[in-house]
PDB file of N, CA and C in Angstrom:
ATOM      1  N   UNK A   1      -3.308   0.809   6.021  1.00  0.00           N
ATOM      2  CA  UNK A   1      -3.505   1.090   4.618  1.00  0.00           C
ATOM      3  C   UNK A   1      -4.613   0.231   4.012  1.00  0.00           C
ATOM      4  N   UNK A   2      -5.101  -1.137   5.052  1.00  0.00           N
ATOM      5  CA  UNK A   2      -5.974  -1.937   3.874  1.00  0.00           C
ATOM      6  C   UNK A   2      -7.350  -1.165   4.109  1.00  0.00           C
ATOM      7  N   UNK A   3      -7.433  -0.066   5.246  1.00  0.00           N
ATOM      8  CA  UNK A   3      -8.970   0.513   5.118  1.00  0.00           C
ATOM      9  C   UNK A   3      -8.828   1.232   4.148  1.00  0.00           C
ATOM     10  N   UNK A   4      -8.117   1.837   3.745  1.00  0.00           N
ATOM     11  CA  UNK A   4      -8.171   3.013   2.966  1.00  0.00           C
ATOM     12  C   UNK A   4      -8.980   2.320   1.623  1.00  0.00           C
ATOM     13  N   UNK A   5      -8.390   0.621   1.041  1.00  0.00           N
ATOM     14  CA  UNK A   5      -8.675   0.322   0.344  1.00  0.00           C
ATOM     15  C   UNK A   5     -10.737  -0.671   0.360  1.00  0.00           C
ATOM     16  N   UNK A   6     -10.847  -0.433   1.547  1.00  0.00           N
ATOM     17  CA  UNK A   6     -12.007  -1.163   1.758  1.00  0.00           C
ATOM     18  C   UNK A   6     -12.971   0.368   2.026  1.00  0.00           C
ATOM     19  N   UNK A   7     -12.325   1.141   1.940  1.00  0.00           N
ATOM     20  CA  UNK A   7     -13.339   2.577   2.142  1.00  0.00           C
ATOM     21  C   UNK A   7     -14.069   2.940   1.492  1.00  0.00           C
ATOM     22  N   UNK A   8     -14.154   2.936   0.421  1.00  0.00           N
ATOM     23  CA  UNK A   8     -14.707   3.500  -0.690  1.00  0.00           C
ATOM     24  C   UNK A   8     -16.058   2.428  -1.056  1.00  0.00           C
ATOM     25  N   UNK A   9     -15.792   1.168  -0.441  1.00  0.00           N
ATOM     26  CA  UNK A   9     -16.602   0.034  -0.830  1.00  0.00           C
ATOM     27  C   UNK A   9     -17.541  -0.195   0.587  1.00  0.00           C
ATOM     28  N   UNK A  10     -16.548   0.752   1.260  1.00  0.00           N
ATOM     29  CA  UNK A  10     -17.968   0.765   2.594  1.00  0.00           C
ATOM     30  C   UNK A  10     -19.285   1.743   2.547  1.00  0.00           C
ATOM     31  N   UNK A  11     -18.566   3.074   1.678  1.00  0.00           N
ATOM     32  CA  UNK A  11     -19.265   3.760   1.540  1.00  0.00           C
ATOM     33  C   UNK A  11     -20.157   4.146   0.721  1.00  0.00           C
ATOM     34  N   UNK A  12     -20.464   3.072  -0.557  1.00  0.00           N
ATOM     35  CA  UNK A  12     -21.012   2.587  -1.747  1.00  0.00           C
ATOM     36  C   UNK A  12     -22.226   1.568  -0.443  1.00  0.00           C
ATOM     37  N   UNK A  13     -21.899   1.093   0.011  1.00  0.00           N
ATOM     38  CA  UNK A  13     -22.554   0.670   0.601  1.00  0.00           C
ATOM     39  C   UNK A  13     -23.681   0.980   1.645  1.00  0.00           C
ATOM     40  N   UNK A  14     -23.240   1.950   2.725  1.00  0.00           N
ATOM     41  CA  UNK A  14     -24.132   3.242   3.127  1.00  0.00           C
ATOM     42  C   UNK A  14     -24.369   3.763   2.108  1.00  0.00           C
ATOM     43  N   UNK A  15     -24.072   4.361   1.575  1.00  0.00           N
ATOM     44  CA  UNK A  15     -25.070   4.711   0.283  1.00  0.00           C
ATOM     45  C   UNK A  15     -26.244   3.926   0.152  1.00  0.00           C
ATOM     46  N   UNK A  16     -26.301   3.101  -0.272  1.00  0.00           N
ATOM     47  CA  UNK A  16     -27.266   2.615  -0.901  1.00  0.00           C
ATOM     48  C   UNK A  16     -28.243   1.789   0.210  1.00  0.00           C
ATOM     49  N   UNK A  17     -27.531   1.891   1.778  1.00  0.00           N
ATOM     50  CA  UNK A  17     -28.486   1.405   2.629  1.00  0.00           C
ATOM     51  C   UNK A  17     -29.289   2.858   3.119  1.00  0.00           C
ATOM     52  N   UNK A  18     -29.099   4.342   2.749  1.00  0.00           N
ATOM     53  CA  UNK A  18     -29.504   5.240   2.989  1.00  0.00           C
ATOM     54  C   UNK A  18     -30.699   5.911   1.959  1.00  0.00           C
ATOM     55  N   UNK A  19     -30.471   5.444   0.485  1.00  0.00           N
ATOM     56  CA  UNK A  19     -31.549   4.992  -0.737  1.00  0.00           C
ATOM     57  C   UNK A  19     -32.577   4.353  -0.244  1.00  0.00           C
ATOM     58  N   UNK A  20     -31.957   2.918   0.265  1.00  0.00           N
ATOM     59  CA  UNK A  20     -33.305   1.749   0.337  1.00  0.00           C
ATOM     60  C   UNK A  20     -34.348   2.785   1.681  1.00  0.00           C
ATOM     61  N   UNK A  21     -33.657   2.968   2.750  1.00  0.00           N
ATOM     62  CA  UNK A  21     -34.029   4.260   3.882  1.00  0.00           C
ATOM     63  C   UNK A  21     -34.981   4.982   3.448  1.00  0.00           C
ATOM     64  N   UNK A  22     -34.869   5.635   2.627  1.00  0.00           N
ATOM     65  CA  UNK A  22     -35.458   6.805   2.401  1.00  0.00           C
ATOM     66  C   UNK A  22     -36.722   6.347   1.480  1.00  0.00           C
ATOM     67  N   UNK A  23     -36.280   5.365   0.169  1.00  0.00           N
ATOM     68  CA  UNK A  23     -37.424   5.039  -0.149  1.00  0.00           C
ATOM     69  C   UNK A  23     -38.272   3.845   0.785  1.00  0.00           C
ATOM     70  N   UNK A  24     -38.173   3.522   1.809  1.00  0.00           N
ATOM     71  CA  UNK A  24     -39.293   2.707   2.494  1.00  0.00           C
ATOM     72  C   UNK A  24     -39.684   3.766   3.480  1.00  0.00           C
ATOM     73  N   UNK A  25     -39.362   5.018   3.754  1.00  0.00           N
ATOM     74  CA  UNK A  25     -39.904   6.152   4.396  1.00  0.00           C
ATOM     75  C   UNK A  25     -41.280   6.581   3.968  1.00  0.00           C
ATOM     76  N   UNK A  26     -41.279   6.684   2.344  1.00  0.00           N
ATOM     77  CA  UNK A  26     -41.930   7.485   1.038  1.00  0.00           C
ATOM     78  C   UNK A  26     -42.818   6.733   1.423  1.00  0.00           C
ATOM     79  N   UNK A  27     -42.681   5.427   1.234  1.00  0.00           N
ATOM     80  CA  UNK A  27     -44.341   4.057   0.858  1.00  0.00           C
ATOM     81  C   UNK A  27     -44.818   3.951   2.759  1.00  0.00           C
ATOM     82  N   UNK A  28     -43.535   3.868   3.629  1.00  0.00           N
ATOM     83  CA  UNK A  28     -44.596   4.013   4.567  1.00  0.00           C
ATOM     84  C   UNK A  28     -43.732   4.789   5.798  1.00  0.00           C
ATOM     85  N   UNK A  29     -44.594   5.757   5.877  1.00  0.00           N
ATOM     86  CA  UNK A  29     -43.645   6.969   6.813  1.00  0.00           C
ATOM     87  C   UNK A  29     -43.880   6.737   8.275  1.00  0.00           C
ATOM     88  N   UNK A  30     -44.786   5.534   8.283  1.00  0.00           N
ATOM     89  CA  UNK A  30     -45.246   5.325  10.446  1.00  0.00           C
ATOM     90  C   UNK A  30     -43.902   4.448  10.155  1.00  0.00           C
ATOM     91  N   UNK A  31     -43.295   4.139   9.413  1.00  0.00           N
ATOM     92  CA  UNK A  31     -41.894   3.110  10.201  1.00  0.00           C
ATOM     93  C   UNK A  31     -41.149   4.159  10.547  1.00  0.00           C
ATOM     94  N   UNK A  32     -40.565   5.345   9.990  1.00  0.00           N
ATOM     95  CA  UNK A  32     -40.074   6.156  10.628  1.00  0.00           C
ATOM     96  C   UNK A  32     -38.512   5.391  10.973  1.00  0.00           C
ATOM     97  N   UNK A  33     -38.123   5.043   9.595  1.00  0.00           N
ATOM     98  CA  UNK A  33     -36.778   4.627   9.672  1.00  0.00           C
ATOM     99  C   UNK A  33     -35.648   5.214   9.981  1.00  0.00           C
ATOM    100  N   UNK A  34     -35.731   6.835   8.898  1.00  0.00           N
ATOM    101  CA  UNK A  34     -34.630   7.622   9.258  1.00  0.00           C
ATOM    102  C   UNK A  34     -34.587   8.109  10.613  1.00  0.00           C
ATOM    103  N   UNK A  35     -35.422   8.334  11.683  1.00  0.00           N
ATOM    104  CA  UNK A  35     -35.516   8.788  12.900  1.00  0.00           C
ATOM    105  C   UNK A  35     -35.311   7.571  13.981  1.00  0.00           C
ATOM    106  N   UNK A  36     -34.696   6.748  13.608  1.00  0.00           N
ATOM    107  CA  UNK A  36     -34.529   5.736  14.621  1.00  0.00           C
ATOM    108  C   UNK A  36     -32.862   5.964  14.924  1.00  0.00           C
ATOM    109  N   UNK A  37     -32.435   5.806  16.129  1.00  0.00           N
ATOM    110  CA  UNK A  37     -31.309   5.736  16.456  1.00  0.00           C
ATOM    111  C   UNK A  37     -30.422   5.092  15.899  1.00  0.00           C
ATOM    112  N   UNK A  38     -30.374   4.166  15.166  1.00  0.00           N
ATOM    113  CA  UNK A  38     -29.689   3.088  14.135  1.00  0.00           C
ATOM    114  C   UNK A  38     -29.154   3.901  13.135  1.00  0.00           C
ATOM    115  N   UNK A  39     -30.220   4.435  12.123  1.00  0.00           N
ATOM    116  CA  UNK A  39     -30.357   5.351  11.244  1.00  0.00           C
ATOM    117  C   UNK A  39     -29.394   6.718  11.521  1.00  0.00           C
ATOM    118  N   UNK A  40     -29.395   7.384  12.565  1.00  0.00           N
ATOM    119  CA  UNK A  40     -28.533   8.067  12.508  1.00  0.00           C
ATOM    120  C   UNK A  40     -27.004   7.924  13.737  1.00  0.00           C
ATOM    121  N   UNK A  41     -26.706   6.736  13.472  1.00  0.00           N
ATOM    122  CA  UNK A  41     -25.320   6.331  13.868  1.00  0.00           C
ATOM    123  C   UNK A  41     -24.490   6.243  12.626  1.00  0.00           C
ATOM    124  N   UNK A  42     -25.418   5.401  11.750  1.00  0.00           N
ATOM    125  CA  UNK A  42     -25.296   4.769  10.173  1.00  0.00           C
ATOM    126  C   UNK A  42     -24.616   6.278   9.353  1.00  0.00           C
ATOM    127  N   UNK A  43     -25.947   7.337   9.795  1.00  0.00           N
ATOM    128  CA  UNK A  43     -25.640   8.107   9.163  1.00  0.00           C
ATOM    129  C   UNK A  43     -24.550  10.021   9.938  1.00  0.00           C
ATOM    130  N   UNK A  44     -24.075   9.287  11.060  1.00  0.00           N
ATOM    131  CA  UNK A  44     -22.855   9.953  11.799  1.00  0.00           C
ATOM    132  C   UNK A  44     -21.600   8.805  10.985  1.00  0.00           C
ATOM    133  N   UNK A  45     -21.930   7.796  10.707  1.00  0.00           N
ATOM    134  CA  UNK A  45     -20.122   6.563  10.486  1.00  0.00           C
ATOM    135  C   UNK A  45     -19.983   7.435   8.535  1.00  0.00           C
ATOM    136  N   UNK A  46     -21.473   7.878   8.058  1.00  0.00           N
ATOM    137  CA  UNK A  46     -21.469   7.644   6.464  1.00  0.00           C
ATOM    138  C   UNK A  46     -20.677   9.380   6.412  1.00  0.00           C
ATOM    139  N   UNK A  47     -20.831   9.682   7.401  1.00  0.00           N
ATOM    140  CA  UNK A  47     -20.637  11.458   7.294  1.00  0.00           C
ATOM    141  C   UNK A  47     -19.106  11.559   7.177  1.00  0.00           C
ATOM    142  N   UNK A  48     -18.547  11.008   8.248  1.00  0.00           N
ATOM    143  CA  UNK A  48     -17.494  10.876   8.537  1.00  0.00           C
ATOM    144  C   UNK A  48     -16.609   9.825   7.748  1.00  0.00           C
ATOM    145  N   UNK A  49     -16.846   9.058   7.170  1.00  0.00           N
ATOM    146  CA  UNK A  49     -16.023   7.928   6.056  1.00  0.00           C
ATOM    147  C   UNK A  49     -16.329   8.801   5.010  1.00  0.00           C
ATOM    148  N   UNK A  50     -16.970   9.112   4.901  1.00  0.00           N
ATOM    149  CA  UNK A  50     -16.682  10.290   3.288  1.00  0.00           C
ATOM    150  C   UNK A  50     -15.910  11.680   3.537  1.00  0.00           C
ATOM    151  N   UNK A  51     -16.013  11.810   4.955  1.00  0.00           N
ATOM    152  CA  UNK A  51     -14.874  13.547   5.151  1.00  0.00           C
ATOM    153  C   UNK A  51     -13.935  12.927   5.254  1.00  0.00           C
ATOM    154  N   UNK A  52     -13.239  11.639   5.286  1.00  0.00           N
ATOM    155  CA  UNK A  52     -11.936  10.919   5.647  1.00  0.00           C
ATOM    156  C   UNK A  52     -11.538  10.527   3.842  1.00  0.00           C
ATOM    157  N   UNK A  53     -12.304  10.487   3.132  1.00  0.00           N
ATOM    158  CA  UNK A  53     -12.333   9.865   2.059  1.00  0.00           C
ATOM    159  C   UNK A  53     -11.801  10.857   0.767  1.00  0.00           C
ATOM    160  N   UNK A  54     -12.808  11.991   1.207  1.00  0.00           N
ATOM    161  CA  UNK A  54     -12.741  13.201   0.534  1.00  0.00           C
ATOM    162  C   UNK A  54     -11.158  13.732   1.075  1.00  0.00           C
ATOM    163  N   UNK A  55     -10.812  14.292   2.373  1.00  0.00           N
ATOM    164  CA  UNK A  55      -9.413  14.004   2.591  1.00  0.00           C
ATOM    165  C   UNK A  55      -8.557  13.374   2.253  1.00  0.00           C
ATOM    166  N   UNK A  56      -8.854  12.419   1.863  1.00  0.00           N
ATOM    167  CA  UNK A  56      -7.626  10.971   1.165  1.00  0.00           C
ATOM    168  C   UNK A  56      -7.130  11.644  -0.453  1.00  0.00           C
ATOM    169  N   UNK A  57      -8.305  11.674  -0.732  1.00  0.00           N
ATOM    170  CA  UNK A  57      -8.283  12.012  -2.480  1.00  0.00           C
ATOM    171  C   UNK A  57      -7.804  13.056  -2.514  1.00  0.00           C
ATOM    172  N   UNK A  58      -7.956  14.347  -1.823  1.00  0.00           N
ATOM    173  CA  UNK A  58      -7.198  15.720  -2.310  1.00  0.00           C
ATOM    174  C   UNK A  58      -5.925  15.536  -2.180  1.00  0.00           C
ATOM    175  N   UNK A  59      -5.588  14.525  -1.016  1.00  0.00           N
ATOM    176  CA  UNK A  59      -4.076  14.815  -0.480  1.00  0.00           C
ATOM    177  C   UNK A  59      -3.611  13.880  -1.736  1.00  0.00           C
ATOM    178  N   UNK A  60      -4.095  12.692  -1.769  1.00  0.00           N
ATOM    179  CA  UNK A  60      -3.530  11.730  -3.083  1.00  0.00           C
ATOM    180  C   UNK A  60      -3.537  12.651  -4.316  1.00  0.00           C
ATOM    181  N   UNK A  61      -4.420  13.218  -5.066  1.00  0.00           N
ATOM    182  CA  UNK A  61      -4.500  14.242  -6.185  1.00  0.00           C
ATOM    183  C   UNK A  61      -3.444  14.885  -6.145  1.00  0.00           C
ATOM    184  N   UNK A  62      -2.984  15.620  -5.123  1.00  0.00           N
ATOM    185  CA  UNK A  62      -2.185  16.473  -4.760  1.00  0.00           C
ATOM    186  C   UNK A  62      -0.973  15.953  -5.327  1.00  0.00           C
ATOM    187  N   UNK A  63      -0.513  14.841  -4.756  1.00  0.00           N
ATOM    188  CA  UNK A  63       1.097  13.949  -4.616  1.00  0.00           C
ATOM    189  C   UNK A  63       0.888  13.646  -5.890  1.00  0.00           C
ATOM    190  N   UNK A  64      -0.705  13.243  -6.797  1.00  0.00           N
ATOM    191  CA  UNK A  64      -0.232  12.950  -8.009  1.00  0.00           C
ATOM    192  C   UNK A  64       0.104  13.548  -8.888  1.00  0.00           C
ATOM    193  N   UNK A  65      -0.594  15.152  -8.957  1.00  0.00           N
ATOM    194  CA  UNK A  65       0.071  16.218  -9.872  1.00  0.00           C
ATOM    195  C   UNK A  65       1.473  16.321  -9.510  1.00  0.00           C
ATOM    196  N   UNK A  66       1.889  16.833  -8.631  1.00  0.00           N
ATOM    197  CA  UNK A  66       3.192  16.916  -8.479  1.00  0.00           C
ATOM    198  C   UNK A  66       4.043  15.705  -9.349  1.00  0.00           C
ATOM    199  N   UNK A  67       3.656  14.594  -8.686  1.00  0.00           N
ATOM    200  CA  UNK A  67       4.379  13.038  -9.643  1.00  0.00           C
ATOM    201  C   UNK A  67       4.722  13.498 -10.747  1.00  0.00           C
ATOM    202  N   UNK A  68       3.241  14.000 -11.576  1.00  0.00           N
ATOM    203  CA  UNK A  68       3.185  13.470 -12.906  1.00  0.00           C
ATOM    204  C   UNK A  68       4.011  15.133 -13.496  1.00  0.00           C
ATOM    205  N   UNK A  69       3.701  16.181 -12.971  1.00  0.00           N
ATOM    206  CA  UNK A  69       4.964  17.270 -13.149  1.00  0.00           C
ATOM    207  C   UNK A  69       6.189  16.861 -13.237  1.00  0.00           C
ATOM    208  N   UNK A  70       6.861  15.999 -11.902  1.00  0.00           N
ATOM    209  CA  UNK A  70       8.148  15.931 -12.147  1.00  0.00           C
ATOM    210  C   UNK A  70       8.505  14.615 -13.381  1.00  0.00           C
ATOM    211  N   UNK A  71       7.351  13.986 -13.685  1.00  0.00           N
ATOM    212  CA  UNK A  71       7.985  13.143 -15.148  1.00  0.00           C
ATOM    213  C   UNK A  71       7.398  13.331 -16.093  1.00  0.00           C
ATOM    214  N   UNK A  72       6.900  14.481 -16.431  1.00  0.00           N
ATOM    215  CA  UNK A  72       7.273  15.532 -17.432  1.00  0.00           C
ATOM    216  C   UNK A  72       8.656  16.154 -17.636  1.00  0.00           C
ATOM    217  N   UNK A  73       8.500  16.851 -16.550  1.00  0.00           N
ATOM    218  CA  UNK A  73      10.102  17.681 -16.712  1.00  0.00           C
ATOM    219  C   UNK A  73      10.828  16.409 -16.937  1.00  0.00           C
ATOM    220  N   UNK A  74      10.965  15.785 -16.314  1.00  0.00           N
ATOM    221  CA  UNK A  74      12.316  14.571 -16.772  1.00  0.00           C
ATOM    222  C   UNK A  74      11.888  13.846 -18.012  1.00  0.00           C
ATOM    223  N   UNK A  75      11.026  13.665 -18.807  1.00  0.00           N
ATOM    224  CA  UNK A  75      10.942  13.283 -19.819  1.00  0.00           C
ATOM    225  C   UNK A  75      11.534  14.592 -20.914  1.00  0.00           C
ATOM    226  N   UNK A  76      11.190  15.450 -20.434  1.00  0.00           N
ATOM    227  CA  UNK A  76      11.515  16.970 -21.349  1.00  0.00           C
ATOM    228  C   UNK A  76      13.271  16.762 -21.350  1.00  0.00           C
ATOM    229  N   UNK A  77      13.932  16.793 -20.359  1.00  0.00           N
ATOM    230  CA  UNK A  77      14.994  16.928 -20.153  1.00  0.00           C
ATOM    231  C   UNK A  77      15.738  15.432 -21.359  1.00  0.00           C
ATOM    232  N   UNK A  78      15.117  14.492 -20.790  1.00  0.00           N
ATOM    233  CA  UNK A  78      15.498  13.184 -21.686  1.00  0.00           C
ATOM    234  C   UNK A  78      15.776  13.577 -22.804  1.00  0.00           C
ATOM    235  N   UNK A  79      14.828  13.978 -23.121  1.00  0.00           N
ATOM    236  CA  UNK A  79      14.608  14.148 -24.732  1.00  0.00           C
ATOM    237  C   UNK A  79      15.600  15.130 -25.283  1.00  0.00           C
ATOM    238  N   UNK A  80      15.690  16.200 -24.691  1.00  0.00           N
ATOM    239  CA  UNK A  80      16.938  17.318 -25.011  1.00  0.00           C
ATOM    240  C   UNK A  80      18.608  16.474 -25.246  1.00  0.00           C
ATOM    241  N   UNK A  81      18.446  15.825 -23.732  1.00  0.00           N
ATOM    242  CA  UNK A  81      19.479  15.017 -23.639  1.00  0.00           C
ATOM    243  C   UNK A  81      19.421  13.890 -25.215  1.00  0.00           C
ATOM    244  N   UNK A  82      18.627  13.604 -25.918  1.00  0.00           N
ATOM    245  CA  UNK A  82      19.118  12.495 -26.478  1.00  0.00           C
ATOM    246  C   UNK A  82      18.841  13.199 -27.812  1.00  0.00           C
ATOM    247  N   UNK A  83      18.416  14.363 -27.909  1.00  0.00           N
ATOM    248  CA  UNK A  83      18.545  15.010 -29.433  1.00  0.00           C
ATOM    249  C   UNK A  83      19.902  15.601 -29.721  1.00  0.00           C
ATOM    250  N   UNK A  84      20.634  16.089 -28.210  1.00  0.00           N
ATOM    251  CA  UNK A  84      22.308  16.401 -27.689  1.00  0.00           C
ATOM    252  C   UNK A  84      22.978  15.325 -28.469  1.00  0.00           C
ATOM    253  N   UNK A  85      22.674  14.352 -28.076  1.00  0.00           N
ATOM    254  CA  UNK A  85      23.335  13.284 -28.587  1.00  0.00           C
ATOM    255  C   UNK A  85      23.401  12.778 -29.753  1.00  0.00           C
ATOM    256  N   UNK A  86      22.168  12.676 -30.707  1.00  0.00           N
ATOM    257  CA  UNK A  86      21.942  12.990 -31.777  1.00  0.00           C
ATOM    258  C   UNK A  86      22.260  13.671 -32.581  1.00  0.00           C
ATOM    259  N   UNK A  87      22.885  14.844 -32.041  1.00  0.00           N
ATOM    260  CA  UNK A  87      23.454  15.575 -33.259  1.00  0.00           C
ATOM    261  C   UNK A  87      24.963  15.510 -32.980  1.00  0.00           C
ATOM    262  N   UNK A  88      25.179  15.166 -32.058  1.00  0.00           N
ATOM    263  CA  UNK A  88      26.900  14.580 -31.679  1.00  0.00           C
ATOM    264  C   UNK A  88      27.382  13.760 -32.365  1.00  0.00           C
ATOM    265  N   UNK A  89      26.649  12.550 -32.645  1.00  0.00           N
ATOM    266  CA  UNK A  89      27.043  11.737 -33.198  1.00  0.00           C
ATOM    267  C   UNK A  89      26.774  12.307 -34.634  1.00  0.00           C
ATOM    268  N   UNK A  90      25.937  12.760 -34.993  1.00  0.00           N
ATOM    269  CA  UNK A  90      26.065  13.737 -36.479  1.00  0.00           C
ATOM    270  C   UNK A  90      26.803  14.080 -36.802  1.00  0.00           C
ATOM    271  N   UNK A  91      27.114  15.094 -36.074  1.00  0.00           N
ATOM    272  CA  UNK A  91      28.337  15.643 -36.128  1.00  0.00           C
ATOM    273  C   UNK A  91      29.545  15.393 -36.510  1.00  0.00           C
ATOM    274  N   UNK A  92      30.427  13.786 -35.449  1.00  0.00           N
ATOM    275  CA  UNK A  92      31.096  12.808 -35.117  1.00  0.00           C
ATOM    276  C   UNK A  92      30.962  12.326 -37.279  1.00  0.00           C
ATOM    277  N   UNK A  93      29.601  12.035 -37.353  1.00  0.00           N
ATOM    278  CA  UNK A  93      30.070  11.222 -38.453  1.00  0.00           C
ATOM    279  C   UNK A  93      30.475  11.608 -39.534  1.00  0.00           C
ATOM    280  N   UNK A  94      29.878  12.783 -39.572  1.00  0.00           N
ATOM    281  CA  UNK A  94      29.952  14.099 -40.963  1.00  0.00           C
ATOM    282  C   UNK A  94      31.496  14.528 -40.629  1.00  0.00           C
ATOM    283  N   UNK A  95      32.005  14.633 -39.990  1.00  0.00           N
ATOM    284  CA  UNK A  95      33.574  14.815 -39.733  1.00  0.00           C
ATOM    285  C   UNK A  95      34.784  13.342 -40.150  1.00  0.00           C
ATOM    286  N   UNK A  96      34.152  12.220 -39.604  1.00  0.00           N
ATOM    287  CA  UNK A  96      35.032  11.231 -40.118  1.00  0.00           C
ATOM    288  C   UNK A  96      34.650  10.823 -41.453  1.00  0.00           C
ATOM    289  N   UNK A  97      33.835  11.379 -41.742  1.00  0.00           N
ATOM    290  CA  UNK A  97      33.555  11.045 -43.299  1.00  0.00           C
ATOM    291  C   UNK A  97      34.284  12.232 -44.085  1.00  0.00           C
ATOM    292  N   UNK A  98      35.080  13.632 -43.883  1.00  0.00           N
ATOM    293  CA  UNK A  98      35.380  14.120 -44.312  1.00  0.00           C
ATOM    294  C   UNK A  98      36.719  14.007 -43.871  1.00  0.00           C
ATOM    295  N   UNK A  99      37.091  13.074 -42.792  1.00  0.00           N
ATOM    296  CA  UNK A  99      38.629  12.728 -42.648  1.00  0.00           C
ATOM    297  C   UNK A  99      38.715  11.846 -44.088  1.00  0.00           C
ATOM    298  N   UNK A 100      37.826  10.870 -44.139  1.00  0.00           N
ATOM    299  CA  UNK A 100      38.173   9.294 -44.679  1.00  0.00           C
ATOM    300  C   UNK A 100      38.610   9.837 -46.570  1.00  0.00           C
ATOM    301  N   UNK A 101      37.766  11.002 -46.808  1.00  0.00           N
ATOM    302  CA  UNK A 101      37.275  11.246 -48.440  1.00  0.00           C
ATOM    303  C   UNK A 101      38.939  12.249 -48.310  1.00  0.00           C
TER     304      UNK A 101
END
């Protein structure tokens, strides 16, 4: 579980070593950075930590709608439940007040 949490910060990171890449390509293209074997290992690990990443998040999204559905409904239900009650005791009092008079 602690990659999951170092993932996102790896891949902020390729990122931006694939930026610096591309712009030292532009100013000088005989280095021929992106075509070096380095370059595309970097960019087989960056392909794949973001299809693992992108996987993470739908399935997490997923579990979180559901979550946040079921405490809705149980907040909905609460609330029924304690307006029930609310008028019970209403009820309750408007009756012993017409015992007491």
């Amino acid at each position: 579980m602690k990659i999951f949490k170092v993932l996102p910060h790896m891949l902020i990171v390729l990122a931006l070593i694939f930026i610096v890449i591309e712009v030292l390509d532009w100013y000088n293209p005989y280095m021929n950075f992106l075509g070096l074997n380095v370059s595309t290992i970097l960019m087989t690990v960056f392909c794949l930590l973001s299809l693992v990443q992108s996987a993470r998040m739908i399935f997490c999204e997923q579990k979180l709608s559901k979550l946040s559905r079921q405490k809705v409904k149980g907040a909905q239900k609460n609330r029924l439940k304690s307006k029930k009650a609310q008028l019970g005791t209403q009820y309750s009092l408007k009756t012993t007040q017409r015992n007491i008079l």
